[in-house]
PDB file of N, CA and C in Angstrom:
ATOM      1  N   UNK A   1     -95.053 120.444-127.213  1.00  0.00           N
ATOM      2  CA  UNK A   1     -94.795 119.376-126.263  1.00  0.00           C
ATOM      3  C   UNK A   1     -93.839 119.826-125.163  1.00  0.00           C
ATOM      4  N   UNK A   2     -93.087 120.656-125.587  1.00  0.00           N
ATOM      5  CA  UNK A   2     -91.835 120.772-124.724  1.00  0.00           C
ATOM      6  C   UNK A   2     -92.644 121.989-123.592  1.00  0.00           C
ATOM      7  N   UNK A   3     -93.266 122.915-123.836  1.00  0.00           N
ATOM      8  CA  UNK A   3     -94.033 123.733-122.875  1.00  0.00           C
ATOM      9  C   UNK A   3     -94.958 123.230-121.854  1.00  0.00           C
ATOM     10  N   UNK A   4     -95.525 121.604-122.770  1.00  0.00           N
ATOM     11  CA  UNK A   4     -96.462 121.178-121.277  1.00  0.00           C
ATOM     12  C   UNK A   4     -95.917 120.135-120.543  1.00  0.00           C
ATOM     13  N   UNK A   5     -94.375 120.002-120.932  1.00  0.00           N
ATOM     14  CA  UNK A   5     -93.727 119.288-119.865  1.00  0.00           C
ATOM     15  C   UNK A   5     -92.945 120.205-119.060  1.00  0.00           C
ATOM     16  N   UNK A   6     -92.492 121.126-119.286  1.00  0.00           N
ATOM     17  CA  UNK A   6     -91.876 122.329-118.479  1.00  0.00           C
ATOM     18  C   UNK A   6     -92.891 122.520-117.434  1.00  0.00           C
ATOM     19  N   UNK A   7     -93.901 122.740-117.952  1.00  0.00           N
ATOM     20  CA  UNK A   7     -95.590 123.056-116.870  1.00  0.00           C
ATOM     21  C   UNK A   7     -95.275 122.068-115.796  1.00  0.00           C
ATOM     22  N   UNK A   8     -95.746 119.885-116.388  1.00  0.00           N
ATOM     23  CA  UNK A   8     -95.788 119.385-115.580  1.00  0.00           C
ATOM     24  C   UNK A   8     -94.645 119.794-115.196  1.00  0.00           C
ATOM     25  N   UNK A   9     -93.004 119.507-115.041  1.00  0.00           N
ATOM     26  CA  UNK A   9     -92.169 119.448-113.674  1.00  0.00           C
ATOM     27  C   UNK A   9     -92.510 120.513-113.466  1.00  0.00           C
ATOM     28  N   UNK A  10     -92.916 121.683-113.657  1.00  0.00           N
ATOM     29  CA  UNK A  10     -92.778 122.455-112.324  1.00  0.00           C
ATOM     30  C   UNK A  10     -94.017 122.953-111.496  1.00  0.00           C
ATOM     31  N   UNK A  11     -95.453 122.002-112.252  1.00  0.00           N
ATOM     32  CA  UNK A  11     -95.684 121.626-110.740  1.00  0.00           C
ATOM     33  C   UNK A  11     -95.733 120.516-110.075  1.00  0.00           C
ATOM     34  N   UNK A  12     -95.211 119.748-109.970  1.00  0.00           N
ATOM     35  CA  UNK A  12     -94.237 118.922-109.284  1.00  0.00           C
ATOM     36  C   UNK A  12     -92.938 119.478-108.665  1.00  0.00           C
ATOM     37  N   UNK A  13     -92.880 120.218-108.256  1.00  0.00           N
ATOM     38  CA  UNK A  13     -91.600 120.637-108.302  1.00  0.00           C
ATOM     39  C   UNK A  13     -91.949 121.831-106.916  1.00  0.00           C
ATOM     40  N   UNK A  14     -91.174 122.354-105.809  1.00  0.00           N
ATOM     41  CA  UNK A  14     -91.665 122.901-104.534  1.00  0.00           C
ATOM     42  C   UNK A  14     -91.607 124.361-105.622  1.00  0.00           C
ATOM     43  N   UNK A  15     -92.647 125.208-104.614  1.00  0.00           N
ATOM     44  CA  UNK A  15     -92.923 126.596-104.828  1.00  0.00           C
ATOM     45  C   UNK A  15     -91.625 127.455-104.401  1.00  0.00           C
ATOM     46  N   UNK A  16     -91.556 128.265-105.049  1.00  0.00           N
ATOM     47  CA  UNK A  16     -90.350 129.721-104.429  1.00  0.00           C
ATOM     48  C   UNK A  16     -90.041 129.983-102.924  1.00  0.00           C
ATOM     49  N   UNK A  17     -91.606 130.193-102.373  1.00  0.00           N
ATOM     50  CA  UNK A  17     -91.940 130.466-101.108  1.00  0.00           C
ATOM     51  C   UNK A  17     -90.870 128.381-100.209  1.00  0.00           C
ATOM     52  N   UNK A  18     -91.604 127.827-100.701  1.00  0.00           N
ATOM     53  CA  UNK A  18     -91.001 126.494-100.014  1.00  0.00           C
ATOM     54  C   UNK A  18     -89.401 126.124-100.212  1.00  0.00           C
ATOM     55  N   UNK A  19     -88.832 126.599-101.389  1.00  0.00           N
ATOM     56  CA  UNK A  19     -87.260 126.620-101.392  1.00  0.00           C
ATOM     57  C   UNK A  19     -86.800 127.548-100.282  1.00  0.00           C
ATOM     58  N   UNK A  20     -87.376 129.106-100.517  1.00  0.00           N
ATOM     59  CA  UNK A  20     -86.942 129.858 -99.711  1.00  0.00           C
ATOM     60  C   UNK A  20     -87.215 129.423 -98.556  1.00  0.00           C
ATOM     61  N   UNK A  21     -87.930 129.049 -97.558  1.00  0.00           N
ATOM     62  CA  UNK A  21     -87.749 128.108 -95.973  1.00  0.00           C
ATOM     63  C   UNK A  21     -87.023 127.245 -95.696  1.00  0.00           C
ATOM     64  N   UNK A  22     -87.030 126.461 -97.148  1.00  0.00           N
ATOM     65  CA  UNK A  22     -85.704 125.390 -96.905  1.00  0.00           C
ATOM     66  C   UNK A  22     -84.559 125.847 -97.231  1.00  0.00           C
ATOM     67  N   UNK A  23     -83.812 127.130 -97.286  1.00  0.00           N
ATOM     68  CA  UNK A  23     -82.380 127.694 -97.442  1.00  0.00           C
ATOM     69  C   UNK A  23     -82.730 128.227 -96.128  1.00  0.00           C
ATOM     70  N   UNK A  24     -83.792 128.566 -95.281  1.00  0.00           N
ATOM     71  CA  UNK A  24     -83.541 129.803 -94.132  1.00  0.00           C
ATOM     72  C   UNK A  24     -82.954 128.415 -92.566  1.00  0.00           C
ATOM     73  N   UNK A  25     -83.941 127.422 -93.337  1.00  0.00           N
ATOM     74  CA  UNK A  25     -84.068 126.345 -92.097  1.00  0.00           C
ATOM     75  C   UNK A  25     -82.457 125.321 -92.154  1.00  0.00           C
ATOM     76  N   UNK A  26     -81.866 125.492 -93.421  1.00  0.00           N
ATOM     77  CA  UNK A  26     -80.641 124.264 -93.998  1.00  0.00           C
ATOM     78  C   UNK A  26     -79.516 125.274 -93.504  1.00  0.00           C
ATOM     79  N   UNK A  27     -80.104 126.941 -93.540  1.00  0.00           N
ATOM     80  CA  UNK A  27     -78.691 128.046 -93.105  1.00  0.00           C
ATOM     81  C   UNK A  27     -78.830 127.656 -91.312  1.00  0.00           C
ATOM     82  N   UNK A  28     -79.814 128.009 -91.084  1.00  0.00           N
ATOM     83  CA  UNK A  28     -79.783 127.778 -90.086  1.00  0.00           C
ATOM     84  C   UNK A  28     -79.068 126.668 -88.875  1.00  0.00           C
ATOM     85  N   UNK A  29     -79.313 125.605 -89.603  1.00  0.00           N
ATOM     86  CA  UNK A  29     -78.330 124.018 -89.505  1.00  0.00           C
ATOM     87  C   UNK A  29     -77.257 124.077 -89.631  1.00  0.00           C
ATOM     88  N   UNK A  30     -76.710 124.926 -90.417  1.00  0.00           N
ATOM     89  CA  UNK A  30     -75.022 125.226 -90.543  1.00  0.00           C
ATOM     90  C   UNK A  30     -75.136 124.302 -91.906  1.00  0.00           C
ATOM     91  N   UNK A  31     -76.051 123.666 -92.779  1.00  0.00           N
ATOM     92  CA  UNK A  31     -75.775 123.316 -94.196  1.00  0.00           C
ATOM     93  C   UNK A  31     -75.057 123.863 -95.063  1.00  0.00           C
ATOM     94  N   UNK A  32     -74.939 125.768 -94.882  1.00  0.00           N
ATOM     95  CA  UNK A  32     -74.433 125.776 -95.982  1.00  0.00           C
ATOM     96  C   UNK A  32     -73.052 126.744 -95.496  1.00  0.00           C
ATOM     97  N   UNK A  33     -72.467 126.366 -95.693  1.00  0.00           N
ATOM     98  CA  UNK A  33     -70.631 126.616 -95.372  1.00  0.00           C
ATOM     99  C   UNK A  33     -69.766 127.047 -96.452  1.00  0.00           C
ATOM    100  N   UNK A  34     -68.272 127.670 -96.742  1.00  0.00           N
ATOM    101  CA  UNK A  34     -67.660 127.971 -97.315  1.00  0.00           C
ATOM    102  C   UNK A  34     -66.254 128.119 -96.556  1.00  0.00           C
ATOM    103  N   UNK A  35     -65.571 127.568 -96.610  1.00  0.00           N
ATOM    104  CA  UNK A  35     -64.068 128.003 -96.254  1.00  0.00           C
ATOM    105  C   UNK A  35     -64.199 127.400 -94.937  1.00  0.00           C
ATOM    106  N   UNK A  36     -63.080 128.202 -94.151  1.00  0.00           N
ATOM    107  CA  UNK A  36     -62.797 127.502 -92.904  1.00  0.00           C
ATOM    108  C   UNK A  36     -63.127 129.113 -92.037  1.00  0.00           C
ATOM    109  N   UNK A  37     -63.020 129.275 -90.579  1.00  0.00           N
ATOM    110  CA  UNK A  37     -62.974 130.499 -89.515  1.00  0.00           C
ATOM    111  C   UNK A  37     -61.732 129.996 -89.258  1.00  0.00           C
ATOM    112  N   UNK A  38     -60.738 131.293 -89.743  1.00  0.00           N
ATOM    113  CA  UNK A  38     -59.485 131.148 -89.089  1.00  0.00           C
ATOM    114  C   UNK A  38     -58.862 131.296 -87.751  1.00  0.00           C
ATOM    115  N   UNK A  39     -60.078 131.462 -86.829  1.00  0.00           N
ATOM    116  CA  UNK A  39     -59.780 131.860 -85.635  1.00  0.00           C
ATOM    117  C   UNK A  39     -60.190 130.198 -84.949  1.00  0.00           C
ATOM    118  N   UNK A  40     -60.819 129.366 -85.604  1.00  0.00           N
ATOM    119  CA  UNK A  40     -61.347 128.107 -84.881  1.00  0.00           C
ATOM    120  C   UNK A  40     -61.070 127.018 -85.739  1.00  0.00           C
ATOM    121  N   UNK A  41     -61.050 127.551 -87.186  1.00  0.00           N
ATOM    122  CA  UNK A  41     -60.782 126.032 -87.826  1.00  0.00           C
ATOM    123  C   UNK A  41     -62.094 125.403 -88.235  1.00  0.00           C
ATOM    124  N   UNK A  42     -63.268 126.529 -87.707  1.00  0.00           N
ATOM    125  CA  UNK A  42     -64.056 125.525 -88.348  1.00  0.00           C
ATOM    126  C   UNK A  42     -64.858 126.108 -89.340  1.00  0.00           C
ATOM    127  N   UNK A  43     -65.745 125.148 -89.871  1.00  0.00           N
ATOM    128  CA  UNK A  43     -66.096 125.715 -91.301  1.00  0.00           C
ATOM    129  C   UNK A  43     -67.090 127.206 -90.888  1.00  0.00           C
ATOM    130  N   UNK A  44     -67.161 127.521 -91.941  1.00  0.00           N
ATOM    131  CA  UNK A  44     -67.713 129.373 -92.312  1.00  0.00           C
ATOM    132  C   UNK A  44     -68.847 129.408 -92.847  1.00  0.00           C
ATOM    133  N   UNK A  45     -69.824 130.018 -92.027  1.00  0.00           N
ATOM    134  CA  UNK A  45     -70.907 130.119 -92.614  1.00  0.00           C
ATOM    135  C   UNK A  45     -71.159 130.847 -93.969  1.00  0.00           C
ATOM    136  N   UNK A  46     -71.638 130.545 -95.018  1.00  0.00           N
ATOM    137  CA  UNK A  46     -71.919 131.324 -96.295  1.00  0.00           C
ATOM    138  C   UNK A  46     -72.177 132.542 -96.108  1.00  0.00           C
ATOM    139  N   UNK A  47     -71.720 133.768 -96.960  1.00  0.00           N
ATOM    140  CA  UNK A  47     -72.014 134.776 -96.532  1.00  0.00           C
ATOM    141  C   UNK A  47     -73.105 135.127 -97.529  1.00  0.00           C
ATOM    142  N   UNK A  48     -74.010 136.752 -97.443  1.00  0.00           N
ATOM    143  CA  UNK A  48     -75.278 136.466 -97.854  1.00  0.00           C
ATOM    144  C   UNK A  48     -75.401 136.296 -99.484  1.00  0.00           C
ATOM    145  N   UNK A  49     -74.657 136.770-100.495  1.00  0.00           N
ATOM    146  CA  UNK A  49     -74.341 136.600-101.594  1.00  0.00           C
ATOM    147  C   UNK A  49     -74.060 135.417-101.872  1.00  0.00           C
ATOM    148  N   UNK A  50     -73.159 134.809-101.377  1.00  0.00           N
ATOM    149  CA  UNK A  50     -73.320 133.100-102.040  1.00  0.00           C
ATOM    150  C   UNK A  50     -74.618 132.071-101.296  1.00  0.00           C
ATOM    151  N   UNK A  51     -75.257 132.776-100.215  1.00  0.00           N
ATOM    152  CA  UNK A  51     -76.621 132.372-100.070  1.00  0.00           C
ATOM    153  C   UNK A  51     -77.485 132.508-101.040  1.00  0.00           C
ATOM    154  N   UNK A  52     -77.335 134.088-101.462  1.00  0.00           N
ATOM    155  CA  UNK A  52     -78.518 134.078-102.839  1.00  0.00           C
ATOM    156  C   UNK A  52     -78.108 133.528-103.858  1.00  0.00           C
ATOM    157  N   UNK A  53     -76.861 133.978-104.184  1.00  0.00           N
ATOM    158  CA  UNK A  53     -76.855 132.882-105.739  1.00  0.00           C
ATOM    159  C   UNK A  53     -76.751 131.704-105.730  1.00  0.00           C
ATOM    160  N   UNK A  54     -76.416 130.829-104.690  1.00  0.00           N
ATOM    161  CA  UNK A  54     -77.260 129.637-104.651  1.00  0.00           C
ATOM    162  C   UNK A  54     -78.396 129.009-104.580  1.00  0.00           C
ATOM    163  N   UNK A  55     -79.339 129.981-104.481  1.00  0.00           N
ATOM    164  CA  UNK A  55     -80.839 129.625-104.248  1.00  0.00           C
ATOM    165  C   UNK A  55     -80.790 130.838-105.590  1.00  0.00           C
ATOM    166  N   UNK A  56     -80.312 131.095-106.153  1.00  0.00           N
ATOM    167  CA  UNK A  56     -80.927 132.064-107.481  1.00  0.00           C
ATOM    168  C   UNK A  56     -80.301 130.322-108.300  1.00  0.00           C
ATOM    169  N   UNK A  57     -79.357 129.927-108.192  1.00  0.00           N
ATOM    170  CA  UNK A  57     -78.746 128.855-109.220  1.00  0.00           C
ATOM    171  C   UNK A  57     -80.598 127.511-109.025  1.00  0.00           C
ATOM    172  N   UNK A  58     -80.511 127.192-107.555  1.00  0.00           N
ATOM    173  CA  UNK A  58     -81.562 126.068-107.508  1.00  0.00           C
ATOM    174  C   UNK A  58     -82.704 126.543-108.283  1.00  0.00           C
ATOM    175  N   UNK A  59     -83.443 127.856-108.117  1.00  0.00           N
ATOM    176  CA  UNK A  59     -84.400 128.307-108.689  1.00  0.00           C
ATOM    177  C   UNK A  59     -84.129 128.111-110.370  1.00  0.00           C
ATOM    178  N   UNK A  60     -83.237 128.630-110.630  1.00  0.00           N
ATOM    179  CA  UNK A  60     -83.439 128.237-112.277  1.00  0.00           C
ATOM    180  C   UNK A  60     -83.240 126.753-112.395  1.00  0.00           C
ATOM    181  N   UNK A  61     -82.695 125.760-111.911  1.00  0.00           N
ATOM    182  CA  UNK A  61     -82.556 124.371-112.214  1.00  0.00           C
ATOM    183  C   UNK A  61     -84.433 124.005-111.875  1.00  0.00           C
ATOM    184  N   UNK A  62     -85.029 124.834-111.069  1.00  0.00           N
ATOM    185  CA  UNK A  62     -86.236 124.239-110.925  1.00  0.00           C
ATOM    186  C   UNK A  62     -87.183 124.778-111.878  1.00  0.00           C
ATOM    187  N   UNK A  63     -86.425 125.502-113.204  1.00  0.00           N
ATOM    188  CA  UNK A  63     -87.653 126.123-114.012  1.00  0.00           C
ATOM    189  C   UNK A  63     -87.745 127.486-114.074  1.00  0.00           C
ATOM    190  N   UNK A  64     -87.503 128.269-112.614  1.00  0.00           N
ATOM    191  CA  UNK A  64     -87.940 129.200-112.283  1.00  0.00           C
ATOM    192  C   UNK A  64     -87.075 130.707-113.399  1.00  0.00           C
ATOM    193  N   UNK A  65     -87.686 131.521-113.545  1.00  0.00           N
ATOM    194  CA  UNK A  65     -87.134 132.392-114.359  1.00  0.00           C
ATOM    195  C   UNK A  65     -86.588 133.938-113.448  1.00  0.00           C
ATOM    196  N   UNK A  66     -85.702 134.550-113.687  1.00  0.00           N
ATOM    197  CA  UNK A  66     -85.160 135.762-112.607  1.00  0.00           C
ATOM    198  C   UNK A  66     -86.218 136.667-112.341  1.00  0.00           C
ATOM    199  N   UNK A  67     -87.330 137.066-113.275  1.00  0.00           N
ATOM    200  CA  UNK A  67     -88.367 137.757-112.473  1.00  0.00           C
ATOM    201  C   UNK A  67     -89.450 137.120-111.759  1.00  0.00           C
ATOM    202  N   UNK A  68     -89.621 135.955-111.362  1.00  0.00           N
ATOM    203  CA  UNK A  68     -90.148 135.056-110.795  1.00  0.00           C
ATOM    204  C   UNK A  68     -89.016 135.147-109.257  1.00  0.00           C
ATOM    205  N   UNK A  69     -87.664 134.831-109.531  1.00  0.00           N
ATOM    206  CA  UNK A  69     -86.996 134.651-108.542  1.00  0.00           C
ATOM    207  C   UNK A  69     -86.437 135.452-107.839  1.00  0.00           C
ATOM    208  N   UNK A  70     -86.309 136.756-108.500  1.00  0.00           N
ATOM    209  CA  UNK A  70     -85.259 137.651-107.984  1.00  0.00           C
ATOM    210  C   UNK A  70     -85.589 138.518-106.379  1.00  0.00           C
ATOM    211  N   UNK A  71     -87.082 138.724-106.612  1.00  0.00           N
ATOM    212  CA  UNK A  71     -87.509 138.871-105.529  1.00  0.00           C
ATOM    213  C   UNK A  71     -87.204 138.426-104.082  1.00  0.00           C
ATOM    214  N   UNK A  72     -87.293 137.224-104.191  1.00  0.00           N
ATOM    215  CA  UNK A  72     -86.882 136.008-102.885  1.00  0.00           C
ATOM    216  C   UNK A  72     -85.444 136.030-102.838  1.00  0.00           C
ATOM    217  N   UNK A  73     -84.572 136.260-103.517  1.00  0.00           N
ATOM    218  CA  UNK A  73     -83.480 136.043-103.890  1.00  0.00           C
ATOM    219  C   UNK A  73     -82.451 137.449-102.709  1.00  0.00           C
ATOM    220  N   UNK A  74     -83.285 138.323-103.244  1.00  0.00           N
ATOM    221  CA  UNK A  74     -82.977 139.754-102.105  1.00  0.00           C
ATOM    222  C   UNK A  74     -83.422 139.392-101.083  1.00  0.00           C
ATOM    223  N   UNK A  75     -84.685 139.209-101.079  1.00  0.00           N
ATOM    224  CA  UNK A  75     -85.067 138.790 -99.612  1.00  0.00           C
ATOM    225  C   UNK A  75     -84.006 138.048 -98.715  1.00  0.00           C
ATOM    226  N   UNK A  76     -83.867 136.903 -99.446  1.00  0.00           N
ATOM    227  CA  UNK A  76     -82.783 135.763 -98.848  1.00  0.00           C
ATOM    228  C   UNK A  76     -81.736 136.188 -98.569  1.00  0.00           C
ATOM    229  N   UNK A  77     -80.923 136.933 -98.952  1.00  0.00           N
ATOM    230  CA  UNK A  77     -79.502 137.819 -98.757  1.00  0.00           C
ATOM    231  C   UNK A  77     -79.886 138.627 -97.759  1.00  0.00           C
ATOM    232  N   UNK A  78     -80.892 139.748 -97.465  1.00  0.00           N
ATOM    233  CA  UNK A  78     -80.776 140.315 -96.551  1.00  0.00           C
ATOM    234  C   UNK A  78     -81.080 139.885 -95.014  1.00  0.00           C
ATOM    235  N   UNK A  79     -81.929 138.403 -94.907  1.00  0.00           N
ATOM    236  CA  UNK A  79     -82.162 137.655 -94.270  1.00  0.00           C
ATOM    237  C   UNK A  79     -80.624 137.120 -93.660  1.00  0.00           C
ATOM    238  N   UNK A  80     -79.935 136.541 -94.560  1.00  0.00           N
ATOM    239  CA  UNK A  80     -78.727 136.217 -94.070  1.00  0.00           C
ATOM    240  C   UNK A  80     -77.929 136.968 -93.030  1.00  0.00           C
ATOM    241  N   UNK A  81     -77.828 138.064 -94.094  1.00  0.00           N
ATOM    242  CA  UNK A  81     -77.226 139.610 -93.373  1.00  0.00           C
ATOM    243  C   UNK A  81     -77.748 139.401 -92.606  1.00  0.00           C
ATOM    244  N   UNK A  82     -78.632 139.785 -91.984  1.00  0.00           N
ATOM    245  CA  UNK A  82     -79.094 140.131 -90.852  1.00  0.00           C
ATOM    246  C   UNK A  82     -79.532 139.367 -89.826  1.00  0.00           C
ATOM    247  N   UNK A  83     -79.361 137.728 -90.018  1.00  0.00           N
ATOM    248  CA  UNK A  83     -78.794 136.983 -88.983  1.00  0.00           C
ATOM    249  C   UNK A  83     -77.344 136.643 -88.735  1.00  0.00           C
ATOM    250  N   UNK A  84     -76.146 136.931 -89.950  1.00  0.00           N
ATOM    251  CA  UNK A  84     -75.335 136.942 -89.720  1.00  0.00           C
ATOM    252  C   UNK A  84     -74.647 137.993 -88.578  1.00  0.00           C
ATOM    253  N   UNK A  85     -75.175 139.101 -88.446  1.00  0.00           N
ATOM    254  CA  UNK A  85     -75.169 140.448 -87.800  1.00  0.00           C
ATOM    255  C   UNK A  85     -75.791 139.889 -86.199  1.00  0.00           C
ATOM    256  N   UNK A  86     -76.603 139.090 -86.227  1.00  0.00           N
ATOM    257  CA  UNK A  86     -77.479 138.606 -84.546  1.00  0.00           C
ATOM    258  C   UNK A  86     -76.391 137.713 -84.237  1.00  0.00           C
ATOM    259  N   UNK A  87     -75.729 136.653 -85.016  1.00  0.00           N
ATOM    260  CA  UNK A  87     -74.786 136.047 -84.390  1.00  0.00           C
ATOM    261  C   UNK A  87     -73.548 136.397 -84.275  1.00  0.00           C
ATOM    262  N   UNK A  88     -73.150 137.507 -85.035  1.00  0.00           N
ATOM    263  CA  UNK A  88     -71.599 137.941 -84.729  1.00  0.00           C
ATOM    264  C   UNK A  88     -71.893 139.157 -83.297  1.00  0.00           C
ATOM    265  N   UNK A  89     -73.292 139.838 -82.852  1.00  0.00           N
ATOM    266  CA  UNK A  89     -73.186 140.101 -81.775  1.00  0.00           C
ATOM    267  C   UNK A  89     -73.510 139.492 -80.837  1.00  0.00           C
ATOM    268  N   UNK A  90     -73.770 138.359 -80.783  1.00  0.00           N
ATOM    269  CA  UNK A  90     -73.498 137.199 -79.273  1.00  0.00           C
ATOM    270  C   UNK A  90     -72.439 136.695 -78.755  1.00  0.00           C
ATOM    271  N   UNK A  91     -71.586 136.579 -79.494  1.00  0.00           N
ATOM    272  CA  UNK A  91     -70.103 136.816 -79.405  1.00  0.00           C
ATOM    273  C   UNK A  91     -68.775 137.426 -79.423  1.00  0.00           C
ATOM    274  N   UNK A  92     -69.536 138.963 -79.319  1.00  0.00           N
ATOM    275  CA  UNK A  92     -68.630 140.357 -78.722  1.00  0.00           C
ATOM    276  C   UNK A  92     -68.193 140.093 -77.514  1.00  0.00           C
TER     277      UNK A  92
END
């Protein structure tokens, strides 16, 4: 019983691919923050590690298991990185 309810929620439940757009599109928004910028006071964008393990944490609350997730999970971190890197050079 307990395996074909694990099944149903998770499909009910968004795909890997659809979490991962909604962390790129919610980073993007400035959703996800940490601390303050001591140069402005204002809040700090997440850096790419607490991007992934927060979307590694949602993925397992949604079922999902680390070789299922881990994949997206790198992806998502280096994604960060490397918009974090486009916006700290617009403001050199």
């Amino acid at each position: 019983m307990l395996s074909w309810s694990m099944t149903l929620v998770k499909e009910n439940i968004k795909s890997l691919e659809e979490l991962y757009d909604e962390f790129v599109e919610q980073y993007c928004l400035g959703n996800f923050t940490e601390g303050m910028c001591p140069q402005t006071g204002d809040d700090a964008l997440m850096g790419p590690k607490s991007v992934a393990h927060k979307f590694k944490k949602r993925a397992e609350e949604l079922g999902y298991t680390f070789d299922e997730y881990s994949g997206l999970a790198n992806e998502l971190e280096e994604w960060v990185d490397i918009h974090l890197g486009n916006l700290e050079s617009k403001f050199r």
